[in-house]
PDB file of N, CA and C in Angstrom:
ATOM      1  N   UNK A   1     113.799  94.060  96.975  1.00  0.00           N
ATOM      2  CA  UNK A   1     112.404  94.400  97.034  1.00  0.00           C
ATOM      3  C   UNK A   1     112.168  95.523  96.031  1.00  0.00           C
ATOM      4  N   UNK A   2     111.270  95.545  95.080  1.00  0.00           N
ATOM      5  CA  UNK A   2     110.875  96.263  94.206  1.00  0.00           C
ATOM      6  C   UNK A   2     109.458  97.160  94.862  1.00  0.00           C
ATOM      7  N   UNK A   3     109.522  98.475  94.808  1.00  0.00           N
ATOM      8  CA  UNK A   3     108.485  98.761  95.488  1.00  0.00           C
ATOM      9  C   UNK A   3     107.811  99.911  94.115  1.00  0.00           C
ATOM     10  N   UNK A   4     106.463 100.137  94.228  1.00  0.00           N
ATOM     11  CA  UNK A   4     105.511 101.251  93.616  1.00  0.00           C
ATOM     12  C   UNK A   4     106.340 102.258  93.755  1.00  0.00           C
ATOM     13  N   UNK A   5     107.202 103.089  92.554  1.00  0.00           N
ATOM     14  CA  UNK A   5     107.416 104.323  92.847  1.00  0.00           C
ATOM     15  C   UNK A   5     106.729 105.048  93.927  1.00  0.00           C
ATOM     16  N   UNK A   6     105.630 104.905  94.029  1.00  0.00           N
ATOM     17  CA  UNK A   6     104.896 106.310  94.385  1.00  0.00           C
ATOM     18  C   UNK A   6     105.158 105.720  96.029  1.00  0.00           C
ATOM     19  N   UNK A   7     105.389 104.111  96.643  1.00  0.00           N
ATOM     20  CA  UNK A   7     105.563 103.647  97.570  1.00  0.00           C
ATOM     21  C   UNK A   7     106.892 104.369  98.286  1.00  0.00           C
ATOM     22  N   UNK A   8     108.005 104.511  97.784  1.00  0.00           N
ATOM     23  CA  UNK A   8     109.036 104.464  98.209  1.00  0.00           C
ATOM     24  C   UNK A   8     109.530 104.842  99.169  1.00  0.00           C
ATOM     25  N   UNK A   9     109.066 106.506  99.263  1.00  0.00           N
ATOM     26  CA  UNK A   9     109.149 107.661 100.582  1.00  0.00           C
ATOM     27  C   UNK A   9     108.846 106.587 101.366  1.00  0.00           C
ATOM     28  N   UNK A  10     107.090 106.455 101.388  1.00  0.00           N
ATOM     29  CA  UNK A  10     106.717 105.948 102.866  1.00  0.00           C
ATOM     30  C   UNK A  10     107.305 103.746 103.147  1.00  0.00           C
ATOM     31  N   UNK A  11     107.979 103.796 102.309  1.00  0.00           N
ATOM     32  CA  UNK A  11     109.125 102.466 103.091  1.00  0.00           C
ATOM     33  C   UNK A  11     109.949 103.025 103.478  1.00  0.00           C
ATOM     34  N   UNK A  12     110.772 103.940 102.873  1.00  0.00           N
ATOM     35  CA  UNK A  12     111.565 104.601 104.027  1.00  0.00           C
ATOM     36  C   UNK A  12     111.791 105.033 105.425  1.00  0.00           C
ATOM     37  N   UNK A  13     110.362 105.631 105.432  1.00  0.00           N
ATOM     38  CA  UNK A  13     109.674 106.077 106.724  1.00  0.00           C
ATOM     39  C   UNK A  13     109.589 104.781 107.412  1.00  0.00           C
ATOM     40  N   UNK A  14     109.228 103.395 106.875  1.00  0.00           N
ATOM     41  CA  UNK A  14     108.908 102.186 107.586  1.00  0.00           C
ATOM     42  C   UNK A  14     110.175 101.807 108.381  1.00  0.00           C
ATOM     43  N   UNK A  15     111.112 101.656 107.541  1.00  0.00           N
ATOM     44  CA  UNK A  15     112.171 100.842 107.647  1.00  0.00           C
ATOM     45  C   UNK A  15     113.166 102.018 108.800  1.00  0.00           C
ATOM     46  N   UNK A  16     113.061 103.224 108.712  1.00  0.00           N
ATOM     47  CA  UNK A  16     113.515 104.104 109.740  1.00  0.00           C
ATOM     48  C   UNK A  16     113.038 104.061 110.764  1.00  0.00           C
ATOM     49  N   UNK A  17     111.396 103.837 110.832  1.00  0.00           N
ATOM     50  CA  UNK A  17     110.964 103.899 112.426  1.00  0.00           C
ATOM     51  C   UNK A  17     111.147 102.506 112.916  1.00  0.00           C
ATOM     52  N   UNK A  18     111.601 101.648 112.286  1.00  0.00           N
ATOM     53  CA  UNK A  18     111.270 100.244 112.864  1.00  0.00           C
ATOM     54  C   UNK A  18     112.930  99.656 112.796  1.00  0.00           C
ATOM     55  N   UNK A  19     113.844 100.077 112.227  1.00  0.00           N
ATOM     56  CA  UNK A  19     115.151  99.380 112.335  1.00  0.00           C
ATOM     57  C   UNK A  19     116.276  99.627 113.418  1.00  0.00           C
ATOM     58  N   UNK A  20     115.584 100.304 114.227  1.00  0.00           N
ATOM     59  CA  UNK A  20     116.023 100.236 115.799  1.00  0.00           C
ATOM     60  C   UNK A  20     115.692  99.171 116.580  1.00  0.00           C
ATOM     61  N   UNK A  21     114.721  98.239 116.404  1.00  0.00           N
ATOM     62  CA  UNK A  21     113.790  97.076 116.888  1.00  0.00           C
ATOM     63  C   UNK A  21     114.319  95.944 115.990  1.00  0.00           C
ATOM     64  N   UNK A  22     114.685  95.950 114.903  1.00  0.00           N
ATOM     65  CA  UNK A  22     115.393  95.376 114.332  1.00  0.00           C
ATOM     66  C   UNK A  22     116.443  94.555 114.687  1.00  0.00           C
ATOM     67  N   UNK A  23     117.515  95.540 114.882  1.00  0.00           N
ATOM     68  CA  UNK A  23     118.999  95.997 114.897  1.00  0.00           C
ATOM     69  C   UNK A  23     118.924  94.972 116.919  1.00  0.00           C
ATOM     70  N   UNK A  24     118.168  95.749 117.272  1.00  0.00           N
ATOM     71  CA  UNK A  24     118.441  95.270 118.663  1.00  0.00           C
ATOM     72  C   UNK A  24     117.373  93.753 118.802  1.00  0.00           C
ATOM     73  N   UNK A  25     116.918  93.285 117.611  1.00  0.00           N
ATOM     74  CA  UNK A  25     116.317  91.802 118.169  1.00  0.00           C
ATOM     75  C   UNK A  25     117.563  90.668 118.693  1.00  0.00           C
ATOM     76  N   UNK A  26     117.363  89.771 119.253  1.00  0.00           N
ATOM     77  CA  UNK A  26     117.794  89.241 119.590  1.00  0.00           C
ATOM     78  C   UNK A  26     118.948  88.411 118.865  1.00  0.00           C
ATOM     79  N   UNK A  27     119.976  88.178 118.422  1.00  0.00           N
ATOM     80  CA  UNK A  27     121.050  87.397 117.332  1.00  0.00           C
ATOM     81  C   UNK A  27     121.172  88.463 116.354  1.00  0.00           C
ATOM     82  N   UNK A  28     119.927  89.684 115.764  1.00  0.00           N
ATOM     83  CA  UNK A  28     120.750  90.652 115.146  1.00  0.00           C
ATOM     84  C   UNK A  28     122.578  91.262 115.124  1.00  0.00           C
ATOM     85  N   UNK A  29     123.640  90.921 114.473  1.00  0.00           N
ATOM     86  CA  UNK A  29     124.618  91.926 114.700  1.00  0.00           C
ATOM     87  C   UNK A  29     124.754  92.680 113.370  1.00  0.00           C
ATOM     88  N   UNK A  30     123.940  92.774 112.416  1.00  0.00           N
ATOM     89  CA  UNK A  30     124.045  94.203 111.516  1.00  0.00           C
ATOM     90  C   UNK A  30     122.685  93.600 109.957  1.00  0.00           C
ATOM     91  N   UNK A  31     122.009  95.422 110.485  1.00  0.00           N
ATOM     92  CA  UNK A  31     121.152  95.787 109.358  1.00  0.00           C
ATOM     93  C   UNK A  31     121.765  96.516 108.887  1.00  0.00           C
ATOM     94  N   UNK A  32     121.536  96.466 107.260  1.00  0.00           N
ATOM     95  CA  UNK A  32     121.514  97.968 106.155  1.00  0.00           C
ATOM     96  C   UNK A  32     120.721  97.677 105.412  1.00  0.00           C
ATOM     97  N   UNK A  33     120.244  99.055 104.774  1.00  0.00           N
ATOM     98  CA  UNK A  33     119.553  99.104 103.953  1.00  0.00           C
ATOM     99  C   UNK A  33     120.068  99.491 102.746  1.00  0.00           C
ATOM    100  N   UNK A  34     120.228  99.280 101.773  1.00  0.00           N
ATOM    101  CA  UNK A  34     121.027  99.226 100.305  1.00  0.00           C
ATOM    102  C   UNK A  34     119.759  99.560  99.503  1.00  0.00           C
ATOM    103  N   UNK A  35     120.462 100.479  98.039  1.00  0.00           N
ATOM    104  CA  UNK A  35     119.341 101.249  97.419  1.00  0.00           C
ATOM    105  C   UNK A  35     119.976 100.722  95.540  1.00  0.00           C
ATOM    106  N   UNK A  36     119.498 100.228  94.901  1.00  0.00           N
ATOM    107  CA  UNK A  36     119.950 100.092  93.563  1.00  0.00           C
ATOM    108  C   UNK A  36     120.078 101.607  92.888  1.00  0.00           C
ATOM    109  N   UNK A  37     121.307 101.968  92.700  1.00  0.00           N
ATOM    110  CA  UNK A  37     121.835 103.206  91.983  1.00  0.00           C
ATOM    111  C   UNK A  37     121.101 103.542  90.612  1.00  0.00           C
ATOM    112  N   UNK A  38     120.592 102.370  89.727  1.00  0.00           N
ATOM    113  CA  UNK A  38     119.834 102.620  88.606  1.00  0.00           C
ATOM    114  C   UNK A  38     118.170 102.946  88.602  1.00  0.00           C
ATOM    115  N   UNK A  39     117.775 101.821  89.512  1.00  0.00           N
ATOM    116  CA  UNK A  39     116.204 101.836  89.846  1.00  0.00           C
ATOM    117  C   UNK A  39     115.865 102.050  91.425  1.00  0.00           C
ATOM    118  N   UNK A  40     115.669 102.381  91.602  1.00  0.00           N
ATOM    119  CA  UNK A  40     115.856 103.352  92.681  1.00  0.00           C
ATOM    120  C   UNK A  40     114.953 103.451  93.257  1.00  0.00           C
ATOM    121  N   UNK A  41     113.949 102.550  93.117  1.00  0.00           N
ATOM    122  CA  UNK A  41     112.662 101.778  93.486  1.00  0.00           C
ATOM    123  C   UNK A  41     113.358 100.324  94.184  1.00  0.00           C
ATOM    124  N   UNK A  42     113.894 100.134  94.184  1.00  0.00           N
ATOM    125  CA  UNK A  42     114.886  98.736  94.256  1.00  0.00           C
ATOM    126  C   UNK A  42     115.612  98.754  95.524  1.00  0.00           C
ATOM    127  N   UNK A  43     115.065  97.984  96.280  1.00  0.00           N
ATOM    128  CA  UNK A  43     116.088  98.153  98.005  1.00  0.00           C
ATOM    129  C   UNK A  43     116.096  96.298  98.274  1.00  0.00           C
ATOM    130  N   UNK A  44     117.365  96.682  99.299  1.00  0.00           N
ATOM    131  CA  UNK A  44     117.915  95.224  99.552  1.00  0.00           C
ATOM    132  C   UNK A  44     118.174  95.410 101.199  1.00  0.00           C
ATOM    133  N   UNK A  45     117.387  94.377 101.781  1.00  0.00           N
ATOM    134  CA  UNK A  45     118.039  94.776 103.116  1.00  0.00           C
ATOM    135  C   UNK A  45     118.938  93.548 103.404  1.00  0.00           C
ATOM    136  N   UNK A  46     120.218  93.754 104.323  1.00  0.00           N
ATOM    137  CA  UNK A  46     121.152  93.103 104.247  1.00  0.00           C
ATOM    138  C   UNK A  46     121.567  92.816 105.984  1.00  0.00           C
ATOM    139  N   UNK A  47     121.285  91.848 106.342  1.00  0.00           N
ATOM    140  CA  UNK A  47     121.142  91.416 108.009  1.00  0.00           C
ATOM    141  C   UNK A  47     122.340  90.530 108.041  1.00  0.00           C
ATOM    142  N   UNK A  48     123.181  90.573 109.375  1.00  0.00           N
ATOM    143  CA  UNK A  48     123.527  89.307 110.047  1.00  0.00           C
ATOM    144  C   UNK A  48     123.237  89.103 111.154  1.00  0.00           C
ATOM    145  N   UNK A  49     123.249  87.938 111.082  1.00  0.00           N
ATOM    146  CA  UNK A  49     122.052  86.766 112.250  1.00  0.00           C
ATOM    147  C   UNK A  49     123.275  86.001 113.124  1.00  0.00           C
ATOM    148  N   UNK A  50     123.833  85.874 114.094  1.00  0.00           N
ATOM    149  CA  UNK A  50     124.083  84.924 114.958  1.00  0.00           C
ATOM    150  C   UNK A  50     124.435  83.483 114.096  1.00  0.00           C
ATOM    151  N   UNK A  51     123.155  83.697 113.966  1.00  0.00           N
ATOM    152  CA  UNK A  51     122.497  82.000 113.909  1.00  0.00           C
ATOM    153  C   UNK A  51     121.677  81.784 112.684  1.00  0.00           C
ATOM    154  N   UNK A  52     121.314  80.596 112.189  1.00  0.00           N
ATOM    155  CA  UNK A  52     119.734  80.726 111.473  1.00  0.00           C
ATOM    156  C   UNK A  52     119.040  80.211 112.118  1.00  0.00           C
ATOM    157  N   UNK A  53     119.326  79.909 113.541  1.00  0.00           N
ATOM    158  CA  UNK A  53     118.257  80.040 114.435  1.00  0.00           C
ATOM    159  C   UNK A  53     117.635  81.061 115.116  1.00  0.00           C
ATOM    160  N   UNK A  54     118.802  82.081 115.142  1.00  0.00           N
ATOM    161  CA  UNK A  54     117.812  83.479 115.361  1.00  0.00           C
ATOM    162  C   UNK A  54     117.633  84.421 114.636  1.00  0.00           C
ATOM    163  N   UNK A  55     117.640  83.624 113.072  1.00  0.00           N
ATOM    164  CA  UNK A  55     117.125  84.232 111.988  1.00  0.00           C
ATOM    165  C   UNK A  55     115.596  84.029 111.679  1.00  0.00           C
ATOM    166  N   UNK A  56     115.277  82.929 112.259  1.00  0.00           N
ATOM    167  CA  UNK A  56     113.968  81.994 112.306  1.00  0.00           C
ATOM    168  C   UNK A  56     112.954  82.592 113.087  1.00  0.00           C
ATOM    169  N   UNK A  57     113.916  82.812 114.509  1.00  0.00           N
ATOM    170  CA  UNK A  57     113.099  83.665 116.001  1.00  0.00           C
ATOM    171  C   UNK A  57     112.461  84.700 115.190  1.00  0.00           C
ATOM    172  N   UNK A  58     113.264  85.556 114.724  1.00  0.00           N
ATOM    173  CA  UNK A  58     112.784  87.147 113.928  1.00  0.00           C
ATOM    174  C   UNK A  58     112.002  86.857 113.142  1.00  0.00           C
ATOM    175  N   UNK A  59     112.104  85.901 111.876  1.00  0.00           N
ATOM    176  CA  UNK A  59     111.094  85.591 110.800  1.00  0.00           C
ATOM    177  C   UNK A  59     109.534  85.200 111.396  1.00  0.00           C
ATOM    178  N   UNK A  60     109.636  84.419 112.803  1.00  0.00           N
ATOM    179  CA  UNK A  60     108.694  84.020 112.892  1.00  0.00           C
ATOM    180  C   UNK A  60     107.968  84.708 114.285  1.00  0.00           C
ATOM    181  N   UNK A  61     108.374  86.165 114.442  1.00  0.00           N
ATOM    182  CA  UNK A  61     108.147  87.137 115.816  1.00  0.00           C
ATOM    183  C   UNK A  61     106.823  87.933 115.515  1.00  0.00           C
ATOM    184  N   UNK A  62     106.530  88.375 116.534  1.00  0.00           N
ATOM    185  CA  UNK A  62     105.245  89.371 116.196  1.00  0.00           C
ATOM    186  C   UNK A  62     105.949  90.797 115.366  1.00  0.00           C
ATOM    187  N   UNK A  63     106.931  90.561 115.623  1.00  0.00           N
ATOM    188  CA  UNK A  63     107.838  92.155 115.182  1.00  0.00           C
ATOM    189  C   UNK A  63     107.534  92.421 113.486  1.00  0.00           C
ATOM    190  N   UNK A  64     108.502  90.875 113.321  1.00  0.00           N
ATOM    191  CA  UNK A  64     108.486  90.623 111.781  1.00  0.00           C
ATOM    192  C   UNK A  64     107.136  90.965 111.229  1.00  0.00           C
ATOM    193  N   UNK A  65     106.003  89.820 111.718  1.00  0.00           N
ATOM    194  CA  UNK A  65     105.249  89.775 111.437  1.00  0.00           C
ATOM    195  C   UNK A  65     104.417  91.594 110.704  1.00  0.00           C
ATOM    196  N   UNK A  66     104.615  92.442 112.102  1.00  0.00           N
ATOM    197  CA  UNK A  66     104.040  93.397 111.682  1.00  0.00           C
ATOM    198  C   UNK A  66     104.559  94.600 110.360  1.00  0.00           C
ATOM    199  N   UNK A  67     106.305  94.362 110.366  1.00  0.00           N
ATOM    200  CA  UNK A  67     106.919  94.892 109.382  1.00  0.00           C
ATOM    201  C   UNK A  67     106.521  94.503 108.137  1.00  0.00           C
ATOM    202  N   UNK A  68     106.317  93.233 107.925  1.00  0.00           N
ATOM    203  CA  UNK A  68     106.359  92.678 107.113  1.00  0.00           C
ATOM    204  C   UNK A  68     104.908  92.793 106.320  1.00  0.00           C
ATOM    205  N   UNK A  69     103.938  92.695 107.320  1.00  0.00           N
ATOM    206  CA  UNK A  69     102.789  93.193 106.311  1.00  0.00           C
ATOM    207  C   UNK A  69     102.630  94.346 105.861  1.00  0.00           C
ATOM    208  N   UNK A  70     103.300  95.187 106.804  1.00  0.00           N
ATOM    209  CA  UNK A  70     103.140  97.073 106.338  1.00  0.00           C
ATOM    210  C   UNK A  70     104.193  97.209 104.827  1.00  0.00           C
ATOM    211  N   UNK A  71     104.815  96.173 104.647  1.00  0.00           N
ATOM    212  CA  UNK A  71     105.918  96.085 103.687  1.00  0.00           C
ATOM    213  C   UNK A  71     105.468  95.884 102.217  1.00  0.00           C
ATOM    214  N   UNK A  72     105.099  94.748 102.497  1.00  0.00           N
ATOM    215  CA  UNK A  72     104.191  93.928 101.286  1.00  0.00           C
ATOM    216  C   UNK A  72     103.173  94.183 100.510  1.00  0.00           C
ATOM    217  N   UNK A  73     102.800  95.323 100.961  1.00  0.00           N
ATOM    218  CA  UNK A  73     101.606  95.885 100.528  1.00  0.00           C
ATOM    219  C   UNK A  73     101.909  96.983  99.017  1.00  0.00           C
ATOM    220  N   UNK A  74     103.077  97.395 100.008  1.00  0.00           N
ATOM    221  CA  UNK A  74     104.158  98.643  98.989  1.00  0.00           C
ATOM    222  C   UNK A  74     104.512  97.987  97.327  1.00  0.00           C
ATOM    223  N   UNK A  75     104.879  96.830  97.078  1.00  0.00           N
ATOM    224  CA  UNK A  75     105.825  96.312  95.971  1.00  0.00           C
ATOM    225  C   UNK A  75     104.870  96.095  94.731  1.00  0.00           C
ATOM    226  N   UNK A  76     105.717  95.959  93.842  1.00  0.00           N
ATOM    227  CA  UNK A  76     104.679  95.692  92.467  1.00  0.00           C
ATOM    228  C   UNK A  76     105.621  94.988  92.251  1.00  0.00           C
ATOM    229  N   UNK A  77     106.729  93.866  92.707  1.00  0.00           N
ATOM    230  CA  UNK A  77     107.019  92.335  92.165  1.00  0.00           C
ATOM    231  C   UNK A  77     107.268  92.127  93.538  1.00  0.00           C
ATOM    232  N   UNK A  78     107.660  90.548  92.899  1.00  0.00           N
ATOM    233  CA  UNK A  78     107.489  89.747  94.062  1.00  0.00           C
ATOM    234  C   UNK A  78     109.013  89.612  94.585  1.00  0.00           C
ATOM    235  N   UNK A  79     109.119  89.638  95.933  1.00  0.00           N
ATOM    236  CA  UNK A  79     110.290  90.090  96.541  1.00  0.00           C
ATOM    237  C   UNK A  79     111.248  88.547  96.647  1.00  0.00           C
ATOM    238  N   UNK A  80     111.830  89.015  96.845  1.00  0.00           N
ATOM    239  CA  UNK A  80     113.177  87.924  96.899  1.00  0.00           C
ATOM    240  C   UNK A  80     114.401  87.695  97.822  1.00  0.00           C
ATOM    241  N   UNK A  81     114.809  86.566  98.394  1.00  0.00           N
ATOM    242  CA  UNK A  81     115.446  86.338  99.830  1.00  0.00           C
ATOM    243  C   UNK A  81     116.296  85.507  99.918  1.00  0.00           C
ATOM    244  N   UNK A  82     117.494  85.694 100.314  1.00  0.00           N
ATOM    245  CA  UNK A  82     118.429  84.725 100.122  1.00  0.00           C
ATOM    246  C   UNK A  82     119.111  84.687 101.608  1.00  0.00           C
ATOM    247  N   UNK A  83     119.538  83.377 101.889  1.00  0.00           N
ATOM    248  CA  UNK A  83     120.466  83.020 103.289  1.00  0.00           C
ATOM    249  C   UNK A  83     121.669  82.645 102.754  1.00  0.00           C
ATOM    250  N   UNK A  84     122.649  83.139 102.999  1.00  0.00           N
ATOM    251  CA  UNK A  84     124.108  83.287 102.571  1.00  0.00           C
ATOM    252  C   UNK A  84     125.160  82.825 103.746  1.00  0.00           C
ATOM    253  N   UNK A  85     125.941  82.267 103.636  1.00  0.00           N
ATOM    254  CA  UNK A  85     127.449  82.136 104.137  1.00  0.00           C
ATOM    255  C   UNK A  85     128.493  82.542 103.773  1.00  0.00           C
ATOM    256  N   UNK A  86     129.629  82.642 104.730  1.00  0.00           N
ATOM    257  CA  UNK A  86     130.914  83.653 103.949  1.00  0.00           C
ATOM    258  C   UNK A  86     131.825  82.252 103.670  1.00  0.00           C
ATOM    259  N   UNK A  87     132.103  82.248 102.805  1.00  0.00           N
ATOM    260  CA  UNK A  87     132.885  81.214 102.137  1.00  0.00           C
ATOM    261  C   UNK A  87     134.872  81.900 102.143  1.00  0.00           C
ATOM    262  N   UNK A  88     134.733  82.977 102.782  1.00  0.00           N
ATOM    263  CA  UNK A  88     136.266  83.712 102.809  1.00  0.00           C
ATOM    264  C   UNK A  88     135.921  84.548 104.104  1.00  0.00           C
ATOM    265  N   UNK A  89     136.649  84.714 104.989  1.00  0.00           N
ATOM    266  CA  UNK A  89     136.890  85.706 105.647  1.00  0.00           C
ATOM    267  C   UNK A  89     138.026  86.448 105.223  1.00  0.00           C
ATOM    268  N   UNK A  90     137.702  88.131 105.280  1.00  0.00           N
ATOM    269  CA  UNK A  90     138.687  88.721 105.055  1.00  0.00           C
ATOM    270  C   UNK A  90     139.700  89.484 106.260  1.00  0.00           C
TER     271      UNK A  90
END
């Protein structure tokens, strides 16, 4: 997620008051939030889900819903999302 410099502080503030609600939704077992070392405007949040069925529950919750618009508002590009599998356990 690329956000408005001037955005950044207050996603922080977002993603702090709200990733307790997160963390404890339902199939959540781990949020972080990751920061690009160069642009620094640049955050990645990084979830595992159970399931991608209770990746779906969350995407499609009132929770999400409300993060997500307070979110979107912040960015000056368009954000980007990927569903991944571990192809190695270590």
């Amino acid at each position: 997620m690329t956000f408005e410099p001037a955005q950044v502080e207050s996603f922080q503030e977002l993603f702090n008051a709200t990733k307790h609600l997160i963390r404890h939704f339902d199939g959540c077992e781990r949020l972080e939030l990751l920061r690009d070392v160069n642009e620094t405007n640049v955050f990645f949040t990084y979830s595992w889900w159970q399931s991608e069925e209770h990746l779906n529950k969350y995407r499609f919750s009132p929770l999400f819903k409300e993060v997500w618009s307070k979110t979107k508002v912040k960015f000056c590009d368009k954000p980007q999302a990927w569903s991944l599998t571990s192809e190695v356990v270590a």
